[in-house]
PDB file of N, CA and C in Angstrom:
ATOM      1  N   UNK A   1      13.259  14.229  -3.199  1.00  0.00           N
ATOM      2  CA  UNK A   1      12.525  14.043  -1.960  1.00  0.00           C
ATOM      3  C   UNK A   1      11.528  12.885  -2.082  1.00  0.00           C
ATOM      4  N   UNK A   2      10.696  12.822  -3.121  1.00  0.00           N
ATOM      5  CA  UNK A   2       9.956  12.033  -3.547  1.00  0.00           C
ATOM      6  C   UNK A   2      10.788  10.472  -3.437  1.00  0.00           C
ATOM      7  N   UNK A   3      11.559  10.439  -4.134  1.00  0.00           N
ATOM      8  CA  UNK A   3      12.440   8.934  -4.071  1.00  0.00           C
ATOM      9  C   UNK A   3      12.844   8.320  -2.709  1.00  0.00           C
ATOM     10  N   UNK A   4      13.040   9.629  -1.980  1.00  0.00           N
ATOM     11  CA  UNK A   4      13.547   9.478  -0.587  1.00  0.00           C
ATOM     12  C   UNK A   4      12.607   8.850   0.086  1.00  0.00           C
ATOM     13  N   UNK A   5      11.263   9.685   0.154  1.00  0.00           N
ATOM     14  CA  UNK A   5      10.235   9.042   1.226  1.00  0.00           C
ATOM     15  C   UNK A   5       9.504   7.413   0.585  1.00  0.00           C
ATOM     16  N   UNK A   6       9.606   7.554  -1.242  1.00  0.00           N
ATOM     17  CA  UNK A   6       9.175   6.377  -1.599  1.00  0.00           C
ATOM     18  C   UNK A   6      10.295   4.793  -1.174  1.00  0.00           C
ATOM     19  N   UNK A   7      11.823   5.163  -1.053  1.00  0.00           N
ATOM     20  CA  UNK A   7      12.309   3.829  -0.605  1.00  0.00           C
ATOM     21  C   UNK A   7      12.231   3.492   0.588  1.00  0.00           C
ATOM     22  N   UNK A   8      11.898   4.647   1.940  1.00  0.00           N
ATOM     23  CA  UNK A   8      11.457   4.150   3.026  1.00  0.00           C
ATOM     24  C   UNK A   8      10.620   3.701   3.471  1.00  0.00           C
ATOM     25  N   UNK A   9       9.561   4.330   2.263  1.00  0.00           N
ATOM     26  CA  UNK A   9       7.895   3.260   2.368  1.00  0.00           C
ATOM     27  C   UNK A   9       8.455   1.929   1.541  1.00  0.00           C
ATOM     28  N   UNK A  10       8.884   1.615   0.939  1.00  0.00           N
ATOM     29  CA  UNK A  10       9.523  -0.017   0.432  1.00  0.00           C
ATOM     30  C   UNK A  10      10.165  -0.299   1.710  1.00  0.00           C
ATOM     31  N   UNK A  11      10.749   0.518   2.393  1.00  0.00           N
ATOM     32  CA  UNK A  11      11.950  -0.567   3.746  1.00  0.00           C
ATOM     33  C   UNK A  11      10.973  -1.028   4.316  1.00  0.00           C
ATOM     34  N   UNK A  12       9.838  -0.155   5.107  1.00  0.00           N
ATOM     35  CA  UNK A  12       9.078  -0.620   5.940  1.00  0.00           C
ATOM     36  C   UNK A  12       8.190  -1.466   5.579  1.00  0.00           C
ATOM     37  N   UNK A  13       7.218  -1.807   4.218  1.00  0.00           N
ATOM     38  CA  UNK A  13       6.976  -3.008   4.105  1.00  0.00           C
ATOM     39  C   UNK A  13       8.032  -3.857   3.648  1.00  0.00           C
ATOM     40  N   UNK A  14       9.116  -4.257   3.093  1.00  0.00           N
ATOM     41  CA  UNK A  14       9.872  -5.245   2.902  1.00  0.00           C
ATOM     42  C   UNK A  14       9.952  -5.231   4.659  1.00  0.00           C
ATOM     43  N   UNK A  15       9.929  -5.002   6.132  1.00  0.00           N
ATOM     44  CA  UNK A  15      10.795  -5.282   6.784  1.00  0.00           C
ATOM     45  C   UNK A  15       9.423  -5.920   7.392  1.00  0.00           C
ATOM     46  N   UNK A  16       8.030  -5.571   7.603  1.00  0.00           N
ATOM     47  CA  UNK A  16       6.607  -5.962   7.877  1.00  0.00           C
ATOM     48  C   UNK A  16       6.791  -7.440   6.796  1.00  0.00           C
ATOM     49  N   UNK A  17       6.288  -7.559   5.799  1.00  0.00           N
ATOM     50  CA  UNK A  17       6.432  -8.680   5.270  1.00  0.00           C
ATOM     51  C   UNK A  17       7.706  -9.828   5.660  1.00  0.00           C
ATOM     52  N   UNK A  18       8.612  -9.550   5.875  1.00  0.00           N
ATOM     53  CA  UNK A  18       9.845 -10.590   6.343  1.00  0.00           C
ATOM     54  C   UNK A  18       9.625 -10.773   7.614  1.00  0.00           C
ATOM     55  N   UNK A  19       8.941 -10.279   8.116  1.00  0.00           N
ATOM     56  CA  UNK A  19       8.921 -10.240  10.051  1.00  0.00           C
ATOM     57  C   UNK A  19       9.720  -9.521  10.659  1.00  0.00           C
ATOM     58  N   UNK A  20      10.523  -8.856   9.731  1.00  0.00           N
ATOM     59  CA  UNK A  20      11.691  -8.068  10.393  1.00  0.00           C
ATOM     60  C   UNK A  20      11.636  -6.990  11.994  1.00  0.00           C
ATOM     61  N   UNK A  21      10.150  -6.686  11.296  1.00  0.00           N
ATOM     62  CA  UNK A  21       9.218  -5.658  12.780  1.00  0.00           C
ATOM     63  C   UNK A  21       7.672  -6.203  12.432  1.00  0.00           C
ATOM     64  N   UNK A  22       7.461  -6.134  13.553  1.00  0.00           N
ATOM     65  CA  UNK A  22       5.808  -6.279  13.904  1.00  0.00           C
ATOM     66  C   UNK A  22       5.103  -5.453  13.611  1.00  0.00           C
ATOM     67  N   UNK A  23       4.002  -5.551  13.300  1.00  0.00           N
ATOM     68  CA  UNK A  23       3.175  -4.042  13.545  1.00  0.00           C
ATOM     69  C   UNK A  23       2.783  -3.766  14.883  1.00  0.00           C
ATOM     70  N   UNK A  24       3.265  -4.137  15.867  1.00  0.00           N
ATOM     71  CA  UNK A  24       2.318  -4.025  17.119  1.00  0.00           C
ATOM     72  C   UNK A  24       3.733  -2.914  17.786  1.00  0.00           C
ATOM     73  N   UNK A  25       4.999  -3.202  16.790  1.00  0.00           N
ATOM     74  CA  UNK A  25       6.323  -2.162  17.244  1.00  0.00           C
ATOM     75  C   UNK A  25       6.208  -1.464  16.538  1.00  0.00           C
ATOM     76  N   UNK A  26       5.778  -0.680  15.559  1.00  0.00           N
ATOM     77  CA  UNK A  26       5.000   0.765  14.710  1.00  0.00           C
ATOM     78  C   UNK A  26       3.843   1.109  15.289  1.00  0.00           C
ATOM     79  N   UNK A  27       3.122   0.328  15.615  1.00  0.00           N
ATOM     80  CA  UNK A  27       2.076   0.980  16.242  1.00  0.00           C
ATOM     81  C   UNK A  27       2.599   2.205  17.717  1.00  0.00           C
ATOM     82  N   UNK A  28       3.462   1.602  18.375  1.00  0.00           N
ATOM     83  CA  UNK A  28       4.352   2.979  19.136  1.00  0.00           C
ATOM     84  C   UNK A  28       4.893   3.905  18.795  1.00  0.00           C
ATOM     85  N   UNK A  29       5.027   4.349  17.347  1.00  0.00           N
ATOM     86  CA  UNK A  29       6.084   4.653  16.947  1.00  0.00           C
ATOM     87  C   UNK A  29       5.155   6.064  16.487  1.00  0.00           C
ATOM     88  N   UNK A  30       4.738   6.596  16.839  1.00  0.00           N
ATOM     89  CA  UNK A  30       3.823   7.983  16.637  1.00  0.00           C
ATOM     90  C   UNK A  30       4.567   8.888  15.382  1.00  0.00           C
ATOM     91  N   UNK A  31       5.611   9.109  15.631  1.00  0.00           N
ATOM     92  CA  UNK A  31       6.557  10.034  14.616  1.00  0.00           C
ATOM     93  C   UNK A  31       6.118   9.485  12.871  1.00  0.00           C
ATOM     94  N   UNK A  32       6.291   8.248  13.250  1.00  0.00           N
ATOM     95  CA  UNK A  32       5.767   7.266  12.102  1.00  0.00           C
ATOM     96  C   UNK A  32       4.282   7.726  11.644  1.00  0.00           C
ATOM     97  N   UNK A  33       3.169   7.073  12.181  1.00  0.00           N
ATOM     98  CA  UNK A  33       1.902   7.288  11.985  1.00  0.00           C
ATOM     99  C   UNK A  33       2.009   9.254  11.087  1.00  0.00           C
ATOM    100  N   UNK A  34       2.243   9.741  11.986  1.00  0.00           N
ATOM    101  CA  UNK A  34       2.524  11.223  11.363  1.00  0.00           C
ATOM    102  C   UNK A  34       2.595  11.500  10.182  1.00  0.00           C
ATOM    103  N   UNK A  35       4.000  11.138  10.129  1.00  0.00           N
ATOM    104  CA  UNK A  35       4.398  10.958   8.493  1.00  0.00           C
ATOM    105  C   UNK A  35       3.972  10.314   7.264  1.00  0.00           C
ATOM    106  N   UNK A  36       2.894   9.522   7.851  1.00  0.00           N
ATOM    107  CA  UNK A  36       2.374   8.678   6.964  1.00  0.00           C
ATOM    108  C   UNK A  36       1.155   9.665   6.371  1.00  0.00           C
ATOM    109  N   UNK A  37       0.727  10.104   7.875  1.00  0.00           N
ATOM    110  CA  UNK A  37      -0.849  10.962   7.646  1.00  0.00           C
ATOM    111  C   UNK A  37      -0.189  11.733   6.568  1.00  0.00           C
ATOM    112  N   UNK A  38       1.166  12.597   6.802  1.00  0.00           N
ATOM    113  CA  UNK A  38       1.603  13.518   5.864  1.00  0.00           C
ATOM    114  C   UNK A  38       1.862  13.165   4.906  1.00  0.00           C
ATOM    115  N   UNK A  39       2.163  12.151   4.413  1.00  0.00           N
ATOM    116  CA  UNK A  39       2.330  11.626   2.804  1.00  0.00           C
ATOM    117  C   UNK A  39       0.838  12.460   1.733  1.00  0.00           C
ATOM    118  N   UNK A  40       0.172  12.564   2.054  1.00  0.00           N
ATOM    119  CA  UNK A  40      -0.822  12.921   1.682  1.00  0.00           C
ATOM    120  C   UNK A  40      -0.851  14.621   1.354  1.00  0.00           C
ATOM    121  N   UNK A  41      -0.216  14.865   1.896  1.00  0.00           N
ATOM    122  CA  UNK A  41      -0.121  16.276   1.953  1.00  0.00           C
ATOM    123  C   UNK A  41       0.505  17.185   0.815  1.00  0.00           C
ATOM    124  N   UNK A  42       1.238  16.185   0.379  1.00  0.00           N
ATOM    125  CA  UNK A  42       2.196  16.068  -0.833  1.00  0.00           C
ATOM    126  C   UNK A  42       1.704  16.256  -1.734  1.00  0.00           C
ATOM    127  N   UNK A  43       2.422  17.352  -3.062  1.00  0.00           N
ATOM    128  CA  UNK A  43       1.301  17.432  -4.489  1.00  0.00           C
ATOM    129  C   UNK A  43       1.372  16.040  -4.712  1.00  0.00           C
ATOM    130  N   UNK A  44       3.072  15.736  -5.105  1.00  0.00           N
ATOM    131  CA  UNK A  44       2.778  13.998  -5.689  1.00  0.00           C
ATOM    132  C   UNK A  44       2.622  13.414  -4.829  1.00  0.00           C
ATOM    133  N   UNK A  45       1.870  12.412  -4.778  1.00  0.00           N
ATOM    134  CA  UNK A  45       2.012  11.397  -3.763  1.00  0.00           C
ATOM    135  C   UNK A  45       1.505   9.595  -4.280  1.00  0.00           C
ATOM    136  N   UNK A  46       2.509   9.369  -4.700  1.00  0.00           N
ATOM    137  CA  UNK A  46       2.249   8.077  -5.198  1.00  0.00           C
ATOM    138  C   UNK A  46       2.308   6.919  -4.134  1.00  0.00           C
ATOM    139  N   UNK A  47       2.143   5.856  -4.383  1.00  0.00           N
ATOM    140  CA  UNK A  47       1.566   4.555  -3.460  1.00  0.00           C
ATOM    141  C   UNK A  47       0.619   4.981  -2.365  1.00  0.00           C
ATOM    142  N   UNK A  48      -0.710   5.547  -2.780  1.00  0.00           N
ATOM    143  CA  UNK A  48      -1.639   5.501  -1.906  1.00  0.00           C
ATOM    144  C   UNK A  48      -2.128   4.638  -1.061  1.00  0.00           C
ATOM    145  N   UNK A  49      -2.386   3.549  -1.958  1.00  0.00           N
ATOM    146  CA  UNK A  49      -2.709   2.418  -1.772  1.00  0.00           C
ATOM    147  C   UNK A  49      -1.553   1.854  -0.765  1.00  0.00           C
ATOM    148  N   UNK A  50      -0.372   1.854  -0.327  1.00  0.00           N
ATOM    149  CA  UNK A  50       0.129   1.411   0.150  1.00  0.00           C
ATOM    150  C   UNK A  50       0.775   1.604   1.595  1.00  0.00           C
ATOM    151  N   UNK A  51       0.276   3.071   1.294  1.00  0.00           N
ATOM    152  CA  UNK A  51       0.329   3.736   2.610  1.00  0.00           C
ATOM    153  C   UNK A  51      -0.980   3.236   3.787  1.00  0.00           C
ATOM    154  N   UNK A  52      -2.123   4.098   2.631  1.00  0.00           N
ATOM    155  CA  UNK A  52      -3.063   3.223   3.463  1.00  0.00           C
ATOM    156  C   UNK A  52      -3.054   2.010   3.895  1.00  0.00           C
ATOM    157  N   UNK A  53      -2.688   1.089   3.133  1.00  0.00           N
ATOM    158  CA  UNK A  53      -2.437  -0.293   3.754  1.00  0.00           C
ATOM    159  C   UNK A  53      -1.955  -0.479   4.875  1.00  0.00           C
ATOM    160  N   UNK A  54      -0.541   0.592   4.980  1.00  0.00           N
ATOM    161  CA  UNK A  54       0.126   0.330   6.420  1.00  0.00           C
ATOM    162  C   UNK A  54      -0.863   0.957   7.424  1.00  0.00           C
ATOM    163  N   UNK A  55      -1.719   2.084   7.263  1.00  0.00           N
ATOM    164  CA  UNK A  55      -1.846   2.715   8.481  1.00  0.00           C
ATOM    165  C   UNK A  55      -3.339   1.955   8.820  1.00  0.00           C
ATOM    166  N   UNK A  56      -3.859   0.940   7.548  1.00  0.00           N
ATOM    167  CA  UNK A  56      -5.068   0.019   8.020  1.00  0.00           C
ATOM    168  C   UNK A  56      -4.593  -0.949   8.664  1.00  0.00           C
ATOM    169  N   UNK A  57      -3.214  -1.062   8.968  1.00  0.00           N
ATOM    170  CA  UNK A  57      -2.438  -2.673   9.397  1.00  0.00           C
ATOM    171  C   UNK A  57      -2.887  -1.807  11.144  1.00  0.00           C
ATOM    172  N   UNK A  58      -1.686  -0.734  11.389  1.00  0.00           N
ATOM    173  CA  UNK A  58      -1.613  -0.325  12.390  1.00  0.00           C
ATOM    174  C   UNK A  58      -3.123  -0.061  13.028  1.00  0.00           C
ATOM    175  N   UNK A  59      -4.331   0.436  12.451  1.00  0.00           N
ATOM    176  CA  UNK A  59      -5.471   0.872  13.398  1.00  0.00           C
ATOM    177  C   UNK A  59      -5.902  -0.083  13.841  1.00  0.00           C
ATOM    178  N   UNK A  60      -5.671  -1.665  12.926  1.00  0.00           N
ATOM    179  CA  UNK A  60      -6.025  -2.941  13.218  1.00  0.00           C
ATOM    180  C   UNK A  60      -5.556  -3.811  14.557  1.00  0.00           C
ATOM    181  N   UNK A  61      -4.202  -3.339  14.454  1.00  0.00           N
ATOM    182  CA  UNK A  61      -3.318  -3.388  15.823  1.00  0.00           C
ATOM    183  C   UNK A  61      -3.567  -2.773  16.708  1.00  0.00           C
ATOM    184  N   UNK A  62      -3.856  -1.691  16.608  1.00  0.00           N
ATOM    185  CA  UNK A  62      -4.360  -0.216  17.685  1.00  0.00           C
ATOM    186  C   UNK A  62      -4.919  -0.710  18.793  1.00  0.00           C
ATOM    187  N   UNK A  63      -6.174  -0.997  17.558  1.00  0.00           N
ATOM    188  CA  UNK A  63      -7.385  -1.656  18.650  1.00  0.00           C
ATOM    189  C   UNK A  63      -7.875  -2.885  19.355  1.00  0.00           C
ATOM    190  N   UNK A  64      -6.814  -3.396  18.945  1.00  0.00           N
ATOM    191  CA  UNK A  64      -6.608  -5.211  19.761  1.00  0.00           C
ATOM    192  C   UNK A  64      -5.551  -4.730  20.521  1.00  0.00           C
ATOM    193  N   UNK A  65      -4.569  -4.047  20.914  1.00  0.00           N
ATOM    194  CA  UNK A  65      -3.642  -3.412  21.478  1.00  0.00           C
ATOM    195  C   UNK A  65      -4.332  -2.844  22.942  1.00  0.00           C
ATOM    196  N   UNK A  66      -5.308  -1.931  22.440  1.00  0.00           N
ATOM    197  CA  UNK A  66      -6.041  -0.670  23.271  1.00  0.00           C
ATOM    198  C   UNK A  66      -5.032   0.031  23.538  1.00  0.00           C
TER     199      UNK A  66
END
């Protein structure tokens, strides 16, 4: 499970870094945000740091968004 949710946190920044998606098209994406909050929830939960990163990208967007 762990491997699972860790290569989809790699898709989504490899696809943010290439331009592949915007953050301003995650920022809609609520199901997303969710899951992210829930990463945390997890005994293991490795790439903290990277999660947070995404969901500091998105609040950044949020609020120039409104």
């Amino acid at each position: 499970m762990d491997e699972i949710r860790v290569r989809s946190l790699r898709n989504i920044q490899f696809k943010l870094e290439h331009q592949l998606i915007c953050t301003a098209d995650i920022v809609q994406e609520k199901q997303l945000i969710i899951k992210l909050l829930e990463w945390f929830n997890f005994t293991n939960c490795p790439l903290q740091k990277d999660v947070l990163g995404i969901l500091e990208l998105i609040a950044k967007v949020g609020s120039i968004l409104g």
